[in-house]
PDB file of N, CA and C in Angstrom:
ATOM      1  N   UNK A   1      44.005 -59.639 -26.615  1.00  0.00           N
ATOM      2  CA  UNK A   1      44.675 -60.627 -27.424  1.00  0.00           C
ATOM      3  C   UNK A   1      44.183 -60.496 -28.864  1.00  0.00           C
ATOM      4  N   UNK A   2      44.750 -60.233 -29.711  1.00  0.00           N
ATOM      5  CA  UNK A   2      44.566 -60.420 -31.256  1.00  0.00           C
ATOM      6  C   UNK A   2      44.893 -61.875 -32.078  1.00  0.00           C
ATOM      7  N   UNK A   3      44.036 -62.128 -32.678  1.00  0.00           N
ATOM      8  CA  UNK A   3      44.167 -63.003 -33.396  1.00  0.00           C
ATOM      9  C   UNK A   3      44.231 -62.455 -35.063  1.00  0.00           C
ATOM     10  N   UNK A   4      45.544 -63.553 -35.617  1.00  0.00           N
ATOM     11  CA  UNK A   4      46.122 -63.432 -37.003  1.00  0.00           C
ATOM     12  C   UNK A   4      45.285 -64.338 -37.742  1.00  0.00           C
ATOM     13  N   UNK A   5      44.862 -63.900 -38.485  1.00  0.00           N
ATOM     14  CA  UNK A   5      43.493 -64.756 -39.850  1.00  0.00           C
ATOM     15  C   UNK A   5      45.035 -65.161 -41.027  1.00  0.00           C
ATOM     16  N   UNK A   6      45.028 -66.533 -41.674  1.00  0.00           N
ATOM     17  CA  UNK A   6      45.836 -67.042 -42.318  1.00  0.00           C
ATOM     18  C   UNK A   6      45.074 -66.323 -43.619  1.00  0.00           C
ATOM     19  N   UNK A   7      45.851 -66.468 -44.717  1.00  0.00           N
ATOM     20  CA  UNK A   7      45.526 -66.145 -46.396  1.00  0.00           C
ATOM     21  C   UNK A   7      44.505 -66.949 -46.147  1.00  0.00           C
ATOM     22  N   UNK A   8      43.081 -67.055 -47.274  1.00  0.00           N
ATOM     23  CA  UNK A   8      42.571 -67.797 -47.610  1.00  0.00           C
ATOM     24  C   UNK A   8      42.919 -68.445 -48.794  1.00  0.00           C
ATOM     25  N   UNK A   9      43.678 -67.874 -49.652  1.00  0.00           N
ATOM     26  CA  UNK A   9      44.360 -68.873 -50.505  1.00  0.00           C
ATOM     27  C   UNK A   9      45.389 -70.160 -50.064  1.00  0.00           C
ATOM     28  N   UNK A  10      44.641 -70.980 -49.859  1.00  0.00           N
ATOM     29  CA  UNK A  10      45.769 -71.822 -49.251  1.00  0.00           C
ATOM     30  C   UNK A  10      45.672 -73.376 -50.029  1.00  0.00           C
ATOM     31  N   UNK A  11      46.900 -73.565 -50.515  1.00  0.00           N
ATOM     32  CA  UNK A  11      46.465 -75.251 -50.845  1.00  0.00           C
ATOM     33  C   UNK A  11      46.058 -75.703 -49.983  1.00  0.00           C
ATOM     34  N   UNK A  12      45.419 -77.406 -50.515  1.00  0.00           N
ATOM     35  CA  UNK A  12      44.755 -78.190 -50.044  1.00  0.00           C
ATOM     36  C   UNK A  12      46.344 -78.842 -48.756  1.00  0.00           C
ATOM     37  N   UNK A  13      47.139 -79.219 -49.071  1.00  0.00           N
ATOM     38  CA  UNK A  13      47.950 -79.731 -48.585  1.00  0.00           C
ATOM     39  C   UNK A  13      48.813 -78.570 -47.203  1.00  0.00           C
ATOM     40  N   UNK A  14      48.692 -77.402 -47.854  1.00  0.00           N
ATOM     41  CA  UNK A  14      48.884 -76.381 -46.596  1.00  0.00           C
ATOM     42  C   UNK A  14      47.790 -76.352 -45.791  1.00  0.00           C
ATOM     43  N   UNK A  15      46.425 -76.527 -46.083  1.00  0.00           N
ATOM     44  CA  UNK A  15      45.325 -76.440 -45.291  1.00  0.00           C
ATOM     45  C   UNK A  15      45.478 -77.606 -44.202  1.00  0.00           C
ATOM     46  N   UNK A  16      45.801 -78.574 -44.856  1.00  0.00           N
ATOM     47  CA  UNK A  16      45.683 -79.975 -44.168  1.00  0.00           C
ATOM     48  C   UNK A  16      47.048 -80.006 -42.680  1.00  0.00           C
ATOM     49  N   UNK A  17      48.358 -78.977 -43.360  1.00  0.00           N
ATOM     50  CA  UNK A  17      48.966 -79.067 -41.970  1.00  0.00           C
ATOM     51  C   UNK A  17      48.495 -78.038 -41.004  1.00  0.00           C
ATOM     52  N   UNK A  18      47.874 -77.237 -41.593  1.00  0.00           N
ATOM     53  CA  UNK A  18      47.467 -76.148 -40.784  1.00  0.00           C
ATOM     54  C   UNK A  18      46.072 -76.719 -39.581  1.00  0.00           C
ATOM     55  N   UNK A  19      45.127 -77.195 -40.368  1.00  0.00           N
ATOM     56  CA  UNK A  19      44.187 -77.633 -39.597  1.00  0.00           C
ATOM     57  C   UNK A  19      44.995 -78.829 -38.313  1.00  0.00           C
ATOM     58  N   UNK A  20      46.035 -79.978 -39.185  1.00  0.00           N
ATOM     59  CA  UNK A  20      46.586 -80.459 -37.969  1.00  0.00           C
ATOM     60  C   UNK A  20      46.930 -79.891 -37.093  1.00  0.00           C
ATOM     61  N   UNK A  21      47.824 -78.528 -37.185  1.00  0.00           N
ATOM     62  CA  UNK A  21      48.601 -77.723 -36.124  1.00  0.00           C
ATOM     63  C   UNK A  21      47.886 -77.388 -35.454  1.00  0.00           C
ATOM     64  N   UNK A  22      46.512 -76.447 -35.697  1.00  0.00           N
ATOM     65  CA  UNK A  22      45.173 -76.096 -35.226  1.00  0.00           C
ATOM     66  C   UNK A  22      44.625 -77.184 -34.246  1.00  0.00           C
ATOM     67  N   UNK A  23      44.632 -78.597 -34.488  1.00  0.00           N
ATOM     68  CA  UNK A  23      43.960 -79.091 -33.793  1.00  0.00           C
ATOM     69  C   UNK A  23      44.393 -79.873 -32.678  1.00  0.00           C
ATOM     70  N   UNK A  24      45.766 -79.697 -32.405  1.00  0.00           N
ATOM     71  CA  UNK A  24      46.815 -80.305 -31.805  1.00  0.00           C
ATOM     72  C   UNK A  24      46.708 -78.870 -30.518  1.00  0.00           C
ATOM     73  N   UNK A  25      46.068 -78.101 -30.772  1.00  0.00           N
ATOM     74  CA  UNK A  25      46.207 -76.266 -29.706  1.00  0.00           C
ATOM     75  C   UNK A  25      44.358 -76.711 -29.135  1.00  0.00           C
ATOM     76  N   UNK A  26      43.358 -77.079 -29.567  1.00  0.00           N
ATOM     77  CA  UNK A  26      42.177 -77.161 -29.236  1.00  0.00           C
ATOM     78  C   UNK A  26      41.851 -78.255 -27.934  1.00  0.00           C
ATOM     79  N   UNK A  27      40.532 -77.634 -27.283  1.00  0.00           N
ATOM     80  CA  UNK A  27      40.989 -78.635 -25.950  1.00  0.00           C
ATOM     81  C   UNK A  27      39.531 -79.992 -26.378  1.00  0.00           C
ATOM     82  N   UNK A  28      39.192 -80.214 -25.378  1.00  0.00           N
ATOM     83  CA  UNK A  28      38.748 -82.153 -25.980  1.00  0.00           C
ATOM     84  C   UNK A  28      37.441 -81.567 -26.146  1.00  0.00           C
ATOM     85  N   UNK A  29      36.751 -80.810 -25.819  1.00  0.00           N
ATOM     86  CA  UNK A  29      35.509 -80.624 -25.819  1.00  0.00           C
ATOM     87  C   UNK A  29      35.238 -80.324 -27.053  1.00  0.00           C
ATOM     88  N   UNK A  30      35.724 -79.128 -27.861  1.00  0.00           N
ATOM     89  CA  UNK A  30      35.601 -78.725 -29.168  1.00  0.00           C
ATOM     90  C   UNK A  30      36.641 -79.798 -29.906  1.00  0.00           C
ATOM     91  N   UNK A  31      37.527 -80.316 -29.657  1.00  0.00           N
ATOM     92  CA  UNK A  31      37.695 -81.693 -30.456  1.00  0.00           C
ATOM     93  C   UNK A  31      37.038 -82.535 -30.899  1.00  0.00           C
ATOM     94  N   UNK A  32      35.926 -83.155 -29.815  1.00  0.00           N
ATOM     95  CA  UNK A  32      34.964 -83.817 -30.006  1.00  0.00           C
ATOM     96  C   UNK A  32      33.802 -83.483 -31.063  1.00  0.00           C
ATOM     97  N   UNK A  33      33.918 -82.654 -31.062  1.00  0.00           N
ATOM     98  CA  UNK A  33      32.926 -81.456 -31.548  1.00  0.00           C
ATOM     99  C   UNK A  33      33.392 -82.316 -33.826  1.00  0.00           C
ATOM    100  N   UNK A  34      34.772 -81.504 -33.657  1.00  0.00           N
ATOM    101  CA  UNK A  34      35.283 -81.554 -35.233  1.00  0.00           C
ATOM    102  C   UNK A  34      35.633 -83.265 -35.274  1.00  0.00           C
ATOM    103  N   UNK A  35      35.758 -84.136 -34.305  1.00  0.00           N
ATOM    104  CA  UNK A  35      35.645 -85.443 -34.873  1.00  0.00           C
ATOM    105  C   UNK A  35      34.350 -85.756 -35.081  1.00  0.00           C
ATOM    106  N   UNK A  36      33.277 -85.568 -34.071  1.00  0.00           N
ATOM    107  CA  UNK A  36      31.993 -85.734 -34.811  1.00  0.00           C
ATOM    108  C   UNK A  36      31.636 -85.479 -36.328  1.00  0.00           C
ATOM    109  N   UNK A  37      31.785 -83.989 -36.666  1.00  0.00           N
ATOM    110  CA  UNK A  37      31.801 -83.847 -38.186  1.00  0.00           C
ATOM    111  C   UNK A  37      32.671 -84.559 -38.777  1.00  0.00           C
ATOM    112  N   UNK A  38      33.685 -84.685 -38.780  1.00  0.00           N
ATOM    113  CA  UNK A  38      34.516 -85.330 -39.714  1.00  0.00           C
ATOM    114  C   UNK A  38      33.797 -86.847 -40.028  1.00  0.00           C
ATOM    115  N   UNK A  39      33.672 -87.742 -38.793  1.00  0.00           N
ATOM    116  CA  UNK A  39      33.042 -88.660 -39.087  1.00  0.00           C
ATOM    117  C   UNK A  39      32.050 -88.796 -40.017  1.00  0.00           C
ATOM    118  N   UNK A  40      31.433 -87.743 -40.163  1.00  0.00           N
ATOM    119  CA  UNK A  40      29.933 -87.488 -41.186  1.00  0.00           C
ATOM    120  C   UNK A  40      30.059 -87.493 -41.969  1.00  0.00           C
ATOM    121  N   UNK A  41      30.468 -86.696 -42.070  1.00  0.00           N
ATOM    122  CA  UNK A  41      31.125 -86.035 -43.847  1.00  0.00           C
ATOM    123  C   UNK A  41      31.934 -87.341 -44.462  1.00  0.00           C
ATOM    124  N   UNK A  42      32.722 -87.958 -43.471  1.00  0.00           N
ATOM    125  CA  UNK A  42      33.403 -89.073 -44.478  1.00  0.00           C
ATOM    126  C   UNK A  42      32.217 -90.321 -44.298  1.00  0.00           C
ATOM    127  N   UNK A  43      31.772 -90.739 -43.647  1.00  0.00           N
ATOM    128  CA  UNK A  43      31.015 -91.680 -43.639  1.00  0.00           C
ATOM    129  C   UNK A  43      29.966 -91.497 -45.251  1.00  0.00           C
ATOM    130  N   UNK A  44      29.109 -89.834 -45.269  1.00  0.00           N
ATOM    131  CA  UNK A  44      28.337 -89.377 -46.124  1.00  0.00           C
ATOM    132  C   UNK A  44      28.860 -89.767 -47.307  1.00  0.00           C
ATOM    133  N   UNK A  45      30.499 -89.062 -47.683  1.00  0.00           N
ATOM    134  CA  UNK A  45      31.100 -89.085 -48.839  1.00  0.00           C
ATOM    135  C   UNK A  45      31.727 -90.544 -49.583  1.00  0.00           C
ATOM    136  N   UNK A  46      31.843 -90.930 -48.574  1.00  0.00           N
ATOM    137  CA  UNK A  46      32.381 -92.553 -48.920  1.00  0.00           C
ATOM    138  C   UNK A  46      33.635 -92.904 -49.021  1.00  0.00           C
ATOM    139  N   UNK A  47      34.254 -94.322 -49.308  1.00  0.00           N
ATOM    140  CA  UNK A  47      35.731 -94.327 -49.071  1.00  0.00           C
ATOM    141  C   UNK A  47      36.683 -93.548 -50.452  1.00  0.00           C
ATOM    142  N   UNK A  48      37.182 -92.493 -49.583  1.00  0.00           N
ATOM    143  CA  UNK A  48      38.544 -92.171 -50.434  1.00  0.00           C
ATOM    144  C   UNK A  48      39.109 -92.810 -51.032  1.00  0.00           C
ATOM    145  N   UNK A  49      39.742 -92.799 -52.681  1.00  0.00           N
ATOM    146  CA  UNK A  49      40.596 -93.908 -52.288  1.00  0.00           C
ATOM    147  C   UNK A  49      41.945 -92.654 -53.401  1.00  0.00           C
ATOM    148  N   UNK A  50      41.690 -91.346 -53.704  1.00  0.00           N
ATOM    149  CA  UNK A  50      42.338 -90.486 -54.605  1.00  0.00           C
ATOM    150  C   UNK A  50      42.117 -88.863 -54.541  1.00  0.00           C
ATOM    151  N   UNK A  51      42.493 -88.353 -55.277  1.00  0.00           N
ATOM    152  CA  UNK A  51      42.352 -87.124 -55.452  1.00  0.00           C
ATOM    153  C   UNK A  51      42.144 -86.540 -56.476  1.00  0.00           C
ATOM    154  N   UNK A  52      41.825 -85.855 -57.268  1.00  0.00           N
ATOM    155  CA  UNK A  52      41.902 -85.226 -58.597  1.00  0.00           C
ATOM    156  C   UNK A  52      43.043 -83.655 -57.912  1.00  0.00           C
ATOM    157  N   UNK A  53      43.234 -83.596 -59.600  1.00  0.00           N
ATOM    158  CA  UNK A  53      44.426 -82.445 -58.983  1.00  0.00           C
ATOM    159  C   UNK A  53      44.036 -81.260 -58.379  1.00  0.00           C
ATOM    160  N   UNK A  54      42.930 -80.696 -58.433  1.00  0.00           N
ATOM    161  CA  UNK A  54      42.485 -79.774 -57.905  1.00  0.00           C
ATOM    162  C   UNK A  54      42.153 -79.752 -56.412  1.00  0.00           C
ATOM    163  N   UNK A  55      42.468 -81.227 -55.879  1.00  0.00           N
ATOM    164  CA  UNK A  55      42.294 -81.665 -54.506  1.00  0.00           C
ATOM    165  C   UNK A  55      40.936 -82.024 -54.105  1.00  0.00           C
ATOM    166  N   UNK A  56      39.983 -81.934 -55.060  1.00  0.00           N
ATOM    167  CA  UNK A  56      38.633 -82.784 -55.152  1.00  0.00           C
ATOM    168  C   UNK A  56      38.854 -84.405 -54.575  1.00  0.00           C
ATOM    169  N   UNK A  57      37.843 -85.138 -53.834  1.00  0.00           N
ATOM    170  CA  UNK A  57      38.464 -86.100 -53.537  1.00  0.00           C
ATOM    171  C   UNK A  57      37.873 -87.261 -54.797  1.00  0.00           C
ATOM    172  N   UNK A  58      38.030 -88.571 -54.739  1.00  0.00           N
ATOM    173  CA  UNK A  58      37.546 -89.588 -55.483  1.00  0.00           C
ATOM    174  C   UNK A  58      37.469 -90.890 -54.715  1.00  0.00           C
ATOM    175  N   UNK A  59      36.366 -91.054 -54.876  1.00  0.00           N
ATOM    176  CA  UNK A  59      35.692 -92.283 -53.822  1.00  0.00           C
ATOM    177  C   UNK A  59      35.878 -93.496 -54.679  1.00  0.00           C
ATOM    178  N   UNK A  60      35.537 -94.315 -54.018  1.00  0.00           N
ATOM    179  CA  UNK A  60      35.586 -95.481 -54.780  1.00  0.00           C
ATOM    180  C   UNK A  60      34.713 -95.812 -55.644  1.00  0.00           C
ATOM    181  N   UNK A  61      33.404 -95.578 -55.006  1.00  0.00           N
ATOM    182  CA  UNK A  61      32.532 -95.827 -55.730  1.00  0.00           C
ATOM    183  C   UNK A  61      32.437 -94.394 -57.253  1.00  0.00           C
ATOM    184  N   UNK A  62      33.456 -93.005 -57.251  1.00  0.00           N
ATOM    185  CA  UNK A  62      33.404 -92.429 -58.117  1.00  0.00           C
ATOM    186  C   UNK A  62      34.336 -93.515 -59.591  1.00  0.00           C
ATOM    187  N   UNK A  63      35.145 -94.215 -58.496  1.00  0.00           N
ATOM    188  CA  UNK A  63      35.939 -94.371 -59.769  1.00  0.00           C
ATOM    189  C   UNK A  63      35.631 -95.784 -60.498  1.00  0.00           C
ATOM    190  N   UNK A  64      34.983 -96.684 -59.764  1.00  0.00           N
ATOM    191  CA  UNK A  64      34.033 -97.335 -60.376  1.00  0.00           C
ATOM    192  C   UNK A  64      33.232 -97.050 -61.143  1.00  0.00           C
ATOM    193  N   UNK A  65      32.733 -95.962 -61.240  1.00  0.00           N
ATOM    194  CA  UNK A  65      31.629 -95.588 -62.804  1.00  0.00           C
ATOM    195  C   UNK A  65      32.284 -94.500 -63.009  1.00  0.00           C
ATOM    196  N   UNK A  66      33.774 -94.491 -62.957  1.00  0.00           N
ATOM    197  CA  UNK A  66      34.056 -94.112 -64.543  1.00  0.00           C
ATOM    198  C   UNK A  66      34.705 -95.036 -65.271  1.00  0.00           C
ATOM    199  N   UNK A  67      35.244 -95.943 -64.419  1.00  0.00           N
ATOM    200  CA  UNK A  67      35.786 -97.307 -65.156  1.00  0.00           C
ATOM    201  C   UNK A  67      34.631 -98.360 -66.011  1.00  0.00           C
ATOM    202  N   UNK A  68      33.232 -98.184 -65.227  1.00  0.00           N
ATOM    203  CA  UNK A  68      32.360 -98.140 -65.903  1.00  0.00           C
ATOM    204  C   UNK A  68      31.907 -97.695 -66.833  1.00  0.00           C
ATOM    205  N   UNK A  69      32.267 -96.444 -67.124  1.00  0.00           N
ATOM    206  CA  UNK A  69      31.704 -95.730 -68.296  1.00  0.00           C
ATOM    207  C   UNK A  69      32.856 -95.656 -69.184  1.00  0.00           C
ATOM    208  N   UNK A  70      33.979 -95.927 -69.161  1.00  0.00           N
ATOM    209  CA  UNK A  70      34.707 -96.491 -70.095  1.00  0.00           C
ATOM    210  C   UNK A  70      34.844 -97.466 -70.791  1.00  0.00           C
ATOM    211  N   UNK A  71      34.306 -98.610 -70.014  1.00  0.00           N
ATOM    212  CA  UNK A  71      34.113-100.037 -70.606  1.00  0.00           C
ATOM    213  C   UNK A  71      32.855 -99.876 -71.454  1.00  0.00           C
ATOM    214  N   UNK A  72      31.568 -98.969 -71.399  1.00  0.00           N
ATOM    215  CA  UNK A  72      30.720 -98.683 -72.229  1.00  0.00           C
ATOM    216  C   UNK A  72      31.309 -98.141 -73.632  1.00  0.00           C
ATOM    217  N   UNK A  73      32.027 -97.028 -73.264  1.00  0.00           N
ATOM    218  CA  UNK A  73      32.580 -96.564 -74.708  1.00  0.00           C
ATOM    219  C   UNK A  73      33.181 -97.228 -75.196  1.00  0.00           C
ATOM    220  N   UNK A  74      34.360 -98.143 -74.395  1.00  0.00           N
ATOM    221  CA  UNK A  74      34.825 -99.026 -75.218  1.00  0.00           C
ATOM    222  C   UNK A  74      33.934-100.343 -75.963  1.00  0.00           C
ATOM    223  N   UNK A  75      32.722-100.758 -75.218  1.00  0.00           N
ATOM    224  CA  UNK A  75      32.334-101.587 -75.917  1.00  0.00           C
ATOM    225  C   UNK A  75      31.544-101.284 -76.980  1.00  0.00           C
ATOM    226  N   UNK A  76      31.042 -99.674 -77.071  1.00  0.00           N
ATOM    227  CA  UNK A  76      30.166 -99.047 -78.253  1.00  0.00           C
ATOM    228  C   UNK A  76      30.989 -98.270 -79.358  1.00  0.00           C
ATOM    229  N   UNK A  77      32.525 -98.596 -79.406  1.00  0.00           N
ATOM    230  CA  UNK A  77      33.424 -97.942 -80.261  1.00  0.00           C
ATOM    231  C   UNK A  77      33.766 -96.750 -80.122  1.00  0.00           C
ATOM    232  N   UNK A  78      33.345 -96.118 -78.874  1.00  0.00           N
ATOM    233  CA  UNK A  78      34.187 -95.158 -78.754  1.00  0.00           C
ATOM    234  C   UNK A  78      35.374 -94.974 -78.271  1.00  0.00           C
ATOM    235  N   UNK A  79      36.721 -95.217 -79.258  1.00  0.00           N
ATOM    236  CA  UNK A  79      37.597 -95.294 -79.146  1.00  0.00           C
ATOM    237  C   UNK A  79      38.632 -94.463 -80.408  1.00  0.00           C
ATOM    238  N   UNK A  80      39.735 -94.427 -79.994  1.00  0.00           N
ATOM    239  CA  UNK A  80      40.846 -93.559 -80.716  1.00  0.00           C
ATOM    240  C   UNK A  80      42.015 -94.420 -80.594  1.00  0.00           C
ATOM    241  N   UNK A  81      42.796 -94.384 -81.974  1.00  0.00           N
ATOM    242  CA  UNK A  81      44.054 -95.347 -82.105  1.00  0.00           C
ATOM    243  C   UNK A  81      44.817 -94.188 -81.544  1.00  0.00           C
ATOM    244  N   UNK A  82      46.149 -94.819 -81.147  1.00  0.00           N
ATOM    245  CA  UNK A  82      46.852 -93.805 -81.019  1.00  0.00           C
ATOM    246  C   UNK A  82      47.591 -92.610 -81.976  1.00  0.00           C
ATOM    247  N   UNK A  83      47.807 -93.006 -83.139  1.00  0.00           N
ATOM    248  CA  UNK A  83      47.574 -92.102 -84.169  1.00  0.00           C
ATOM    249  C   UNK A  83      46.825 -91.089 -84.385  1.00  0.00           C
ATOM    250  N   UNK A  84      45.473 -91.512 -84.030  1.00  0.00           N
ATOM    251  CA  UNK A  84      44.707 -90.075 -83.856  1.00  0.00           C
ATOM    252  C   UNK A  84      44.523 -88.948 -82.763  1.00  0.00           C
ATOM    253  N   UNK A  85      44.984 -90.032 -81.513  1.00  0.00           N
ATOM    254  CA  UNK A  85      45.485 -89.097 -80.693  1.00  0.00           C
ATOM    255  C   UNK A  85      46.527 -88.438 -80.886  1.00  0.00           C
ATOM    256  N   UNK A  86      47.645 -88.677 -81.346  1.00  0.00           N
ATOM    257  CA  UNK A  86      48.877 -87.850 -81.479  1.00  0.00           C
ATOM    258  C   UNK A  86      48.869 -86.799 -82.557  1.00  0.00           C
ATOM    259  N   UNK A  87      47.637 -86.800 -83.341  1.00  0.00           N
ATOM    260  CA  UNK A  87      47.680 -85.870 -84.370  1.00  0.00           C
ATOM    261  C   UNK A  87      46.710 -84.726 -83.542  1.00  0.00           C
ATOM    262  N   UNK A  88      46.485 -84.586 -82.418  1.00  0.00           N
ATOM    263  CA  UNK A  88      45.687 -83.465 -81.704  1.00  0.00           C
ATOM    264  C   UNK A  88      46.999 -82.661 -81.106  1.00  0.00           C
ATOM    265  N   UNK A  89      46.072 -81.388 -81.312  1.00  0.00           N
ATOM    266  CA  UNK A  89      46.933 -80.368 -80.602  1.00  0.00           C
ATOM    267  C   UNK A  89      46.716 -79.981 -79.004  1.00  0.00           C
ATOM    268  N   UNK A  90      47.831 -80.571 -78.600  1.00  0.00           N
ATOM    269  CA  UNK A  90      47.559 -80.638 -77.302  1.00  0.00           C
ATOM    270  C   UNK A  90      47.958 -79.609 -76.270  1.00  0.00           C
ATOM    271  N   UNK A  91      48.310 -78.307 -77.095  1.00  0.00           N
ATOM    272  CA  UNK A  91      48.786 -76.768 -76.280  1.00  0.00           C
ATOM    273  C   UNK A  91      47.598 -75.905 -76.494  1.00  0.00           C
TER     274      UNK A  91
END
């Protein structure tokens, strides 16, 4: 029996049906196995609540200190009217 190895280039979102399809063919023993990890890893990483585009995830607690660290700049003047933003070159 031969087995076919997928691209490793694969989006995040092709990965994600693939691993479903994958795990829907696996029997309970090694199931058990990848819900154990999964549990970890998300428990470790914390609640999801986004993505960045690169498919990085963003926890809650990530996006809390950056909303945090915006309210710093904003309260220490680091800020831009929109005028000065629109005069940047943005290509």
């Amino acid at each position: 029996m031969s087995v076919q190895l997928k691209p490793l280039l694969m989006s995040t979102v092709e990965m994600r049906s693939e691993v479903d399809s994958l795990l829907n063919k696996v029997d309970e023993r090694f199931l058990k196995v990848v819900h154990a990890m999964l549990e970890a890893y998300v428990a470790e990483l914390g609640e999801v609540v986004g993505y960045e585009p690169g498919g990085n995830p963003i926890t809650a607690a990530d996006l809390i200190a950056r909303a945090e660290a915006s309210n710093r700049d904003i309260e220490a003047g680091r800020v831009y009217d929109l005028e000065e933003v629109m005069k940047e070159d943005w290509d």
